[in-house]
Protein backbone atom coordinates (compact mmCIF):
# COMPACT_ATOMS: atom_id res chain seq x y z
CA UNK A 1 84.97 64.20 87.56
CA UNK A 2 83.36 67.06 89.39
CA UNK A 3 84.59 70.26 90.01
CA UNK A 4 84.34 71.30 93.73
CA UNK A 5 84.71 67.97 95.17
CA UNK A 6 87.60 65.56 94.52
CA UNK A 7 87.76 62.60 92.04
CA UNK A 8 90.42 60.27 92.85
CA UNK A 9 91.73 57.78 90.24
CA UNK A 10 91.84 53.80 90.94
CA UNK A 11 95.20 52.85 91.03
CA UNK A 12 95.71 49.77 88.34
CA UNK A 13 97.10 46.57 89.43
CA UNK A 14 97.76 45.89 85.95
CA UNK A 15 100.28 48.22 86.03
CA UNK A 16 104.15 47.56 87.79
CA UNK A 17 105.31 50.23 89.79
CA UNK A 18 108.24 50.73 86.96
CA UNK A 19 105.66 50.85 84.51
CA UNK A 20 102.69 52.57 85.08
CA UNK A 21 101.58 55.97 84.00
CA UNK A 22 103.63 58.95 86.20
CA UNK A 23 100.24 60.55 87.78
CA UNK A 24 101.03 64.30 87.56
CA UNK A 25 99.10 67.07 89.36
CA UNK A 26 98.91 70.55 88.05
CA UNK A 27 98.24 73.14 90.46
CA UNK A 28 97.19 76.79 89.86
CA UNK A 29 95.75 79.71 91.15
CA UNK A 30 92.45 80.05 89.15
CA UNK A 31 90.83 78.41 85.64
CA UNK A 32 89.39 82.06 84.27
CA UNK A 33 90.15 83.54 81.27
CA UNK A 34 94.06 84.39 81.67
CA UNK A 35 97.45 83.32 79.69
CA UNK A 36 98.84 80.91 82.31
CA UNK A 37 95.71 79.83 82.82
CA UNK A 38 95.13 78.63 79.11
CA UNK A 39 98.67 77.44 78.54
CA UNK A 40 97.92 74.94 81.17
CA UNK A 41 94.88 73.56 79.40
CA UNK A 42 96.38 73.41 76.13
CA UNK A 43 99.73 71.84 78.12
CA UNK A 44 97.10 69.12 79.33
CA UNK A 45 95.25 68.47 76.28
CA UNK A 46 98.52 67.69 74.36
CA UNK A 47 100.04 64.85 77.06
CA UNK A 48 100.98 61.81 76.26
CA UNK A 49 97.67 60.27 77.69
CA UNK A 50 99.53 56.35 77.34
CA UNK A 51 103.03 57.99 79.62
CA UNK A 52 100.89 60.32 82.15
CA UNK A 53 97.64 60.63 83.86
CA UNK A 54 96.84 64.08 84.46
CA UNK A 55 94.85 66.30 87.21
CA UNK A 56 94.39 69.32 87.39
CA UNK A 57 93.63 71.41 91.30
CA UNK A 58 92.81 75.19 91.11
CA UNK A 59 92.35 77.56 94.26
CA UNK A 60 89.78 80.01 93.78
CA UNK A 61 86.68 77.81 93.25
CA UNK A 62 84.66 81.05 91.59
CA UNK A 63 87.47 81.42 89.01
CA UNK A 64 86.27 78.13 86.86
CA UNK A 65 85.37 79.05 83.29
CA UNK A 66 88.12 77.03 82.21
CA UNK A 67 87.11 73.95 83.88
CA UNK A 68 84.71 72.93 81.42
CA UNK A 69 87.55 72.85 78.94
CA UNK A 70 89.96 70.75 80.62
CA UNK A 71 86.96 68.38 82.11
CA UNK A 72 85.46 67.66 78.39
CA UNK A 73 88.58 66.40 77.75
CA UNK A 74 88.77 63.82 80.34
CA UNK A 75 91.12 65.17 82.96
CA UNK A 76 89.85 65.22 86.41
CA UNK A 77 89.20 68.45 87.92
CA UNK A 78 89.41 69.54 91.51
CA UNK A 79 88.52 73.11 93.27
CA UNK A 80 90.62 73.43 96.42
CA UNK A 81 87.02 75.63 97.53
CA UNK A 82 89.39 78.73 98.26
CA UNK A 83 87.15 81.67 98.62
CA UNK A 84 89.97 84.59 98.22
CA UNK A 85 93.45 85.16 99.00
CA UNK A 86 93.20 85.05 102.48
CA UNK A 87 91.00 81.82 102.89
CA UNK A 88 94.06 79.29 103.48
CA UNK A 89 91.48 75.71 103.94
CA UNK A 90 92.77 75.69 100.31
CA UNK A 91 96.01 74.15 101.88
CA UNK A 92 94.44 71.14 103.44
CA UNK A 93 92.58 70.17 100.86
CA UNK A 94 95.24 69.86 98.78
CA UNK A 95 97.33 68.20 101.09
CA UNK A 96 94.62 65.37 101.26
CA UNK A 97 94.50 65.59 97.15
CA UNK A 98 98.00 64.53 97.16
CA UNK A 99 97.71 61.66 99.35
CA UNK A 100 94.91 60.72 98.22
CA UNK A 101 96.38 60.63 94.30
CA UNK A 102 99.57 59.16 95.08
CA UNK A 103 101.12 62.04 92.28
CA UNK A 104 104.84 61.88 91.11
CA UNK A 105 105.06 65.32 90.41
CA UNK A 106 102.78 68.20 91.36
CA UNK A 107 103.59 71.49 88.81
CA UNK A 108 102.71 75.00 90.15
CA UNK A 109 101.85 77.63 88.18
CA UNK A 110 101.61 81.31 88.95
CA UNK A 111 103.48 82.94 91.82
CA UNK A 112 100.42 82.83 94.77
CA UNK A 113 100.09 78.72 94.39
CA UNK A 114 103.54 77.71 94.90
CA UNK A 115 104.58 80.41 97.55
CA UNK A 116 102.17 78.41 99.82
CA UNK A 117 101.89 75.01 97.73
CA UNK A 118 105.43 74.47 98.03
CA UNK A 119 104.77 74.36 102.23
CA UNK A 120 102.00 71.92 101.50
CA UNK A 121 104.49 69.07 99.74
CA UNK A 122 107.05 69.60 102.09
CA UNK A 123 104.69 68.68 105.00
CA UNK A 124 103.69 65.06 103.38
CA UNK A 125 106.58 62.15 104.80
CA UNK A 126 109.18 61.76 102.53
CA UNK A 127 108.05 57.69 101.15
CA UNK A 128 104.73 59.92 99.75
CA UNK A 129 106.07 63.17 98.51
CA UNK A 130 106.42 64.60 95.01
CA UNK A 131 108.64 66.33 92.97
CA UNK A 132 108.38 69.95 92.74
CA UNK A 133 107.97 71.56 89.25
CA UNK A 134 107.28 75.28 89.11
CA UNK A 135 106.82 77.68 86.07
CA UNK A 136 107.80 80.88 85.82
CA UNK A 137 105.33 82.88 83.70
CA UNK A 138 105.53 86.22 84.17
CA UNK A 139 108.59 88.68 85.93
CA UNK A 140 110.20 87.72 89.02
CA UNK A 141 110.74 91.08 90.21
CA UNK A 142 107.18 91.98 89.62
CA UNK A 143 105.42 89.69 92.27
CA UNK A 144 103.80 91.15 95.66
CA UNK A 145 106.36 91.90 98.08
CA UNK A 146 105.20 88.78 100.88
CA UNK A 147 104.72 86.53 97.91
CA UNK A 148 108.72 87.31 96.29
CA UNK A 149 109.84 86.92 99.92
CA UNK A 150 108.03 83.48 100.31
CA UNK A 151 109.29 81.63 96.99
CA UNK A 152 112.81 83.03 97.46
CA UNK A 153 112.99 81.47 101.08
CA UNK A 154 111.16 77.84 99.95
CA UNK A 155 111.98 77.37 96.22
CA UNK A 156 115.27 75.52 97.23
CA UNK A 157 111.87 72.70 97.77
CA UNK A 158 111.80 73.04 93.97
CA UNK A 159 113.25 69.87 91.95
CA UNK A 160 112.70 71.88 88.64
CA UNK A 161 112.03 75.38 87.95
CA UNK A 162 110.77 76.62 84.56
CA UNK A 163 110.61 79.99 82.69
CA UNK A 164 108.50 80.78 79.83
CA UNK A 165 111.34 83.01 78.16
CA UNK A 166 114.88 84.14 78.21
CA UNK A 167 113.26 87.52 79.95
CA UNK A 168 111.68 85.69 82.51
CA UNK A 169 114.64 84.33 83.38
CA UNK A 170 117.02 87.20 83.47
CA UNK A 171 113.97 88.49 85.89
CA UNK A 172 115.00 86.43 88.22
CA UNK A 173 117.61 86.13 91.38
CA UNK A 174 120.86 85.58 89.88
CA UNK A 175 121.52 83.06 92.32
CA UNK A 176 118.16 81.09 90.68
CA UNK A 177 118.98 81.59 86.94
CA UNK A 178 121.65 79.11 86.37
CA UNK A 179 119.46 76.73 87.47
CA UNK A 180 115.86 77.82 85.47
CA UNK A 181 115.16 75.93 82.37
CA UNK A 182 113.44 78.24 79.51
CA UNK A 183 110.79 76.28 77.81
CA UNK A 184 108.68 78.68 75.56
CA UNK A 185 104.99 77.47 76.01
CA UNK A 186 103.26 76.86 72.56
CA UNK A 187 99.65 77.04 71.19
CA UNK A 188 98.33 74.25 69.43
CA UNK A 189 98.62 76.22 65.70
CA UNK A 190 96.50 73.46 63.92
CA UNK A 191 93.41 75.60 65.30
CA UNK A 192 94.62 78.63 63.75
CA UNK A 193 95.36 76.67 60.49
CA UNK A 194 92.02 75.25 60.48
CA UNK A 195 90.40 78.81 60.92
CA UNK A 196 92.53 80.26 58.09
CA UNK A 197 90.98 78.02 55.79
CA UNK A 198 87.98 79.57 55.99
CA UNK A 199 89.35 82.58 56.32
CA UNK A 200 87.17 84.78 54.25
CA UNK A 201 83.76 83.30 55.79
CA UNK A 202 85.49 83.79 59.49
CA UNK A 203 86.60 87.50 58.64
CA UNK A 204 83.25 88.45 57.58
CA UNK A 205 80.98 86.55 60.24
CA UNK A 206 83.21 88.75 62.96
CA UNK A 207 83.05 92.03 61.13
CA UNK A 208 78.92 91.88 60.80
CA UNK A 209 78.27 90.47 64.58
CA UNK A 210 80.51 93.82 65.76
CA UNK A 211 78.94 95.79 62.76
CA UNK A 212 81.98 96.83 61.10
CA UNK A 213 81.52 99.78 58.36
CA UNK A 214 83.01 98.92 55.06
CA UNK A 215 86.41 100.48 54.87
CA UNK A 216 86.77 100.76 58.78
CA UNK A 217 90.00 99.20 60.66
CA UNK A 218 89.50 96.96 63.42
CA UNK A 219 91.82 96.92 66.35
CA UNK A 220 91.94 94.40 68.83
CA UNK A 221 93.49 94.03 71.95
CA UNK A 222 93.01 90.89 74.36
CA UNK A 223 93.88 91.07 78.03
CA UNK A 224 92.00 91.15 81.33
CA UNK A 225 90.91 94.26 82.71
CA UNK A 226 93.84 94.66 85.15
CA UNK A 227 96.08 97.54 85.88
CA UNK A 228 99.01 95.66 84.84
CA UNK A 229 97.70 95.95 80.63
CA UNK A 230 97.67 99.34 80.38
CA UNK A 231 94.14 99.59 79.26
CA UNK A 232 93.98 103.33 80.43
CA UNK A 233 96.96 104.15 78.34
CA UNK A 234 95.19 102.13 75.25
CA UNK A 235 91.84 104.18 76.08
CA UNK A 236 93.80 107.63 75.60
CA UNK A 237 95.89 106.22 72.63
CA UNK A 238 92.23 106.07 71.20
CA UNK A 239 90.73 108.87 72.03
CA UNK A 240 94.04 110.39 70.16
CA UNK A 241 93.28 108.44 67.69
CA UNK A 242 89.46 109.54 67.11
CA UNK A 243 90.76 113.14 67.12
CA UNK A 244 92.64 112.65 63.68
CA UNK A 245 89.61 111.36 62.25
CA UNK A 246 91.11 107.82 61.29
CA UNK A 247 88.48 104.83 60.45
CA UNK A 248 88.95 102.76 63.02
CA UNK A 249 87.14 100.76 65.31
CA UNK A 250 88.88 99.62 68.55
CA UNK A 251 87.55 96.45 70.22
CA UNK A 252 88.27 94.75 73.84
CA UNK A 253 87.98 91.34 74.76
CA UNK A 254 88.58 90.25 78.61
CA UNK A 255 87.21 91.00 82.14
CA UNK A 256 88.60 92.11 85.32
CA UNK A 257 88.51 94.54 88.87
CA UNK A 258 89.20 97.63 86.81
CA UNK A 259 85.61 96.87 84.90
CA UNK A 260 83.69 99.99 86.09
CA UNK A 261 86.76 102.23 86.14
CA UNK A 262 87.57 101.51 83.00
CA UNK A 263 83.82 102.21 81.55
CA UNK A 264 83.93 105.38 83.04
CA UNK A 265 87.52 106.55 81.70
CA UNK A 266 85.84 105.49 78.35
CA UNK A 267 82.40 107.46 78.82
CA UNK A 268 84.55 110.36 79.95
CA UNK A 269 86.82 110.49 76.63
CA UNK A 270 82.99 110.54 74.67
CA UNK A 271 84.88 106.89 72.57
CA UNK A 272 80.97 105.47 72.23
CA UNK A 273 80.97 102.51 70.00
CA UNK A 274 84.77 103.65 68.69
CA UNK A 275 85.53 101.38 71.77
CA UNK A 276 83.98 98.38 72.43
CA UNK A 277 84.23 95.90 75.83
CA UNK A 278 83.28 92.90 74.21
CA UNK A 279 83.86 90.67 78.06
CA UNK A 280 85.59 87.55 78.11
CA UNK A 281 85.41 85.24 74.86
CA UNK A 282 86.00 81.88 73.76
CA UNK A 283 86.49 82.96 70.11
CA UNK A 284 89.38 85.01 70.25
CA UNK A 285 91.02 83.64 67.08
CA UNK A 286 87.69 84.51 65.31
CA UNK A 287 87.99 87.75 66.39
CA UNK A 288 91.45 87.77 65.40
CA UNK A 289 90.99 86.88 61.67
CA UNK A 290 88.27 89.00 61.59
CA UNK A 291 90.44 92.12 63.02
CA UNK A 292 93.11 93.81 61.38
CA UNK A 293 95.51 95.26 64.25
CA UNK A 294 96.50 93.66 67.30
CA UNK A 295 97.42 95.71 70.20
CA UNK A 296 98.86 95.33 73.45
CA UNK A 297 99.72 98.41 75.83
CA UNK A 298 100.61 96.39 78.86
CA UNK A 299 103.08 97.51 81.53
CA UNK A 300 103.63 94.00 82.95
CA UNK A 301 104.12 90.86 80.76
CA UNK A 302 106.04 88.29 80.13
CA UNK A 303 105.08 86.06 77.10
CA UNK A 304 101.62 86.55 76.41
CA UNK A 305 99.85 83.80 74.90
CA UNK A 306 97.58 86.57 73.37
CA UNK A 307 100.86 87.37 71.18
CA UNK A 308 101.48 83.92 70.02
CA UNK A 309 97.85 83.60 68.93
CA UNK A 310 98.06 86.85 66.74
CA UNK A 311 101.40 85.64 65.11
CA UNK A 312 99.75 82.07 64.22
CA UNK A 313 96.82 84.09 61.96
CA UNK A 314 99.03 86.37 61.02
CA UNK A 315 98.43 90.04 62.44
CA UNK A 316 99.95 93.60 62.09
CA UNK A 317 100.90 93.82 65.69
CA UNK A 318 101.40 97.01 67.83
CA UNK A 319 103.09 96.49 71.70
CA UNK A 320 105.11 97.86 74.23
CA UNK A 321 108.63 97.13 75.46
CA UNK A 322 107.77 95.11 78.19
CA UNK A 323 109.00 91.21 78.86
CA UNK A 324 109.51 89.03 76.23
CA UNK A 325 107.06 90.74 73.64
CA UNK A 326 110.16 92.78 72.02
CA UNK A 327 111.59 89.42 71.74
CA UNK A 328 108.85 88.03 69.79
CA UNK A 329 108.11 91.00 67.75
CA UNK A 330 110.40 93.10 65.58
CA UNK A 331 109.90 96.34 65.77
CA UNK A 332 109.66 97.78 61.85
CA UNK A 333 109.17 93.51 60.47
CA UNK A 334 106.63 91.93 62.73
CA UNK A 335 104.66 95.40 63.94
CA UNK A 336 106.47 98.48 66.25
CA UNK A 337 107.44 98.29 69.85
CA UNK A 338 106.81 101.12 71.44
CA UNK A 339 107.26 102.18 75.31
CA UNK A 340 104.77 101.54 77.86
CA UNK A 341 103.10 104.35 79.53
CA UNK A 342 102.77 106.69 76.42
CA UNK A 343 99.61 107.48 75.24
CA UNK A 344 100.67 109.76 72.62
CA UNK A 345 103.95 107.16 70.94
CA UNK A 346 101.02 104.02 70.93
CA UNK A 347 98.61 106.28 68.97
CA UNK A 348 101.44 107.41 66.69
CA UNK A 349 102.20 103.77 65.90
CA UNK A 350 98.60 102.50 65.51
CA UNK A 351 98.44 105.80 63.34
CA UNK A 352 101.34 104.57 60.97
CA UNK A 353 99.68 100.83 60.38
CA UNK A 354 96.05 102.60 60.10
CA UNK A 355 96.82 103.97 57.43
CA UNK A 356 99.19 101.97 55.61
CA UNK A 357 97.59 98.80 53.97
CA UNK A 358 100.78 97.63 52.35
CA UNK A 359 102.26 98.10 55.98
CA UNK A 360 99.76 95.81 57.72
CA UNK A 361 100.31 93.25 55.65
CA UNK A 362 103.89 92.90 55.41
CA UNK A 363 104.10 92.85 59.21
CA UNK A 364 101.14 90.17 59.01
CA UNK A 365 103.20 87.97 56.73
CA UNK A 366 106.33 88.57 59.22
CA UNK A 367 104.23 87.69 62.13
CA UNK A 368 103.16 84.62 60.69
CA UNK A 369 106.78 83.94 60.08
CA UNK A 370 107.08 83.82 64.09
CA UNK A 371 104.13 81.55 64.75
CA UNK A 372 106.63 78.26 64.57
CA UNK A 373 108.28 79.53 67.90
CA UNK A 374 105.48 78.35 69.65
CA UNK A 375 105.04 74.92 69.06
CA UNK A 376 102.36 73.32 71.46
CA UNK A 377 103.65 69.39 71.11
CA UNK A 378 107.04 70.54 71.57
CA UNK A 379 107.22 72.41 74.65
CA UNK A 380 104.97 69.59 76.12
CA UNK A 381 107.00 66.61 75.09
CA UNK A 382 110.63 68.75 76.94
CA UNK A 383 108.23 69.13 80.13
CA UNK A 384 107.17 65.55 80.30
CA UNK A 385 110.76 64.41 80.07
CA UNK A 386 111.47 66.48 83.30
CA UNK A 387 108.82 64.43 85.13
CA UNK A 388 110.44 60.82 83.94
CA UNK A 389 113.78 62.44 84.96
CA UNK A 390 112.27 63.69 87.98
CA UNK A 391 110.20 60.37 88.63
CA UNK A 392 112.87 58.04 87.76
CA UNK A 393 114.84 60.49 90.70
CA UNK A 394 112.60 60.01 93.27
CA UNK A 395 112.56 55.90 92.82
């Protein structure tokens, strides 16, 4: 396997046509640090490895930090050598990919890939052409304008459309939600077991890296530096914050276009090292055990894998109304919900579990409470019984 060029897969003679592994190819926009994006490596990690043979094609070929994840495990990586939205040689290549892979099913992820993806399948003749899976991860009604016009025309292509939650569904066309299957992605919640066992050590590894004062509260927040997460909102919620002279300490992990903005918001509001931009990280559920709020100010989501990883260590948890979070979290058990877009209600709320021990950690234990929702093996065993039904269609 290399990414950037393509490694195709002998096809076994040993192997009956009834019988042989489905070879399923899993297609998304990018493999950097977002929620989709790690869903789909987790997703691959936990298949049945005897029942399927896995690839996985991405489009933007500078958007890899992933790949190393996915190729360590043995799964064949290809970078369709995209060099932006507008660079469409993507299209071939993965029309070749397919061909070349003989796939069962190919599974889209993320709005962008199958608007245009979808147009690639439908152009390979009928004896050589796979299903169509796509997932739904965020809001319907949120995508670009072109790109919501595209899938609505071509997802009739679909054989199977997933949602990752009951909002993402009600997000979209009523004509389409009969027909959407909500499959809530998991996390694979032995990691965050094995962390917690060492939970102490973990907690106080993080706090001296970031140089945590004794008595100070650490609040993190996890999402890429995009207008759609509300940093700005989270930056003034902080600088409110500062004002009442609570001991607190907020930190950042994640990257994005809004980078430089964002540093300058934070050098205007005089935050210093009250706000730290840590970039992306791999340890995130270090620095969750090692924190002691997690926040989320987002305007846009739908079910953030951020939030399932805070539930499965067990985190006070602040967020806003948006998607499926209120549907994960209860407001007053799990943490408090509060609206997106107010500055002044998120620093009230991160004011109340500040400064309220007892409070944190009753709506830790209640978050933990949640973690079982999102059960990695699960949702991967209901998806790989829509490819045999879809395989065993297309026979």
């Amino acid at each position: 396997m290399q990414a950037g060029g393509y490694a195709t897969r002998p096809e076994s003679s040993a192997w009956p046509d009834h019988q042989r592994r489905l070879h399923i190819l899993q297609v998304i926009k990018c493999l950097g640090y977002g929620g989709a994006e790690r869903l789909l490596v987790d997703m691959v990690a936990s298949g049945d490895r005897q029942a399927f043979d896995y690839q996985v094609a991405y489009v933007l070929t500078a958007e890899d930090a992933l790949v190393p994840a996915i190729a360590d495990g043995g799964t064949p990586v290809h970078s369709l050598g995209s060099r932006g939205n507008w660079d469409f040689r993507w299209m071939t290549r993965l029309r070749t990919l397919i061909l070349d892979g003989r796939f069962d099913v190919v599974h889209f992820h993320l709005p962008y890939t199958v608007a245009l993806g979808r147009l690639v399948v439908a152009s390979i003749p009928r004896p050589k052409r796979p299903a169509i899976v796509y997932t739904e991860h965020s809001q319907w009604d949120k995508m670009a304008v072109l790109i919501r016009g595209l899938n609505r025309a071509f997802i009739g292509l679909d054989q199977s459309l997933i949602v990752i939650s009951e909002t993402a569904r009600d997000a979209l066309p009523r004509a389409l939600q009969h027909d959407a299957r909500v499959i809530v992605h998991g996390i694979d919640l032995s990691r965050s077991e094995s962390l917690l066992a060492h939970r102490a050590e973990v907690r106080s590894e993080v706090r001296a890296e970031l140089g945590i004062r004794e008595g100070e509260v650490v609040v993190l927040t996890v999402a890429n530096l995009r207008s759609e997460k509300g940093y700005d909102v989270l930056l003034d919620a902080a600088r409110l914050i500062e004002d009442r002279g609570l001991p607190v300490r907020f930190v950042a992990v994640g990257r994005g276009p809004l980078e430089e903005q964002l540093r300058e918001q934070h050098r205007q509001l005089g935050l210093g090292e009250r706000f730290q931009f840590l970039g992306p990280r791999q340890d995130v559920l270090n620095l969750m055990i090692g924190s002691d709020i997690f926040v989320l100010a987002s305007r846009i989501e739908g079910l953030p894998v951020v939030l399932m990883e805070a539930t499965s260590v067990g985190m006070a948890i602040v967020g806003t109304a948006v998607g499926a979070v209120p549907r994960v979290i209860r407001d007053g058990v799990d943490g408090l919900i509060v609206p997106p877009e107010r500055a002044d209600e998120l620093a009230d709320a991160l004011e109340k579990v500040i400064s309220d021990p007892e409070m944190r950690e009753r709506f830790a234990r209640g978050a933990k409470t949640r973690s079982p929702m999102f059960d990695l093996a699960s949702a991967s065993r209901e998806i790989e019984g829509i490819y045999r039904e879809l395989a065993e269609a297309n026979r």
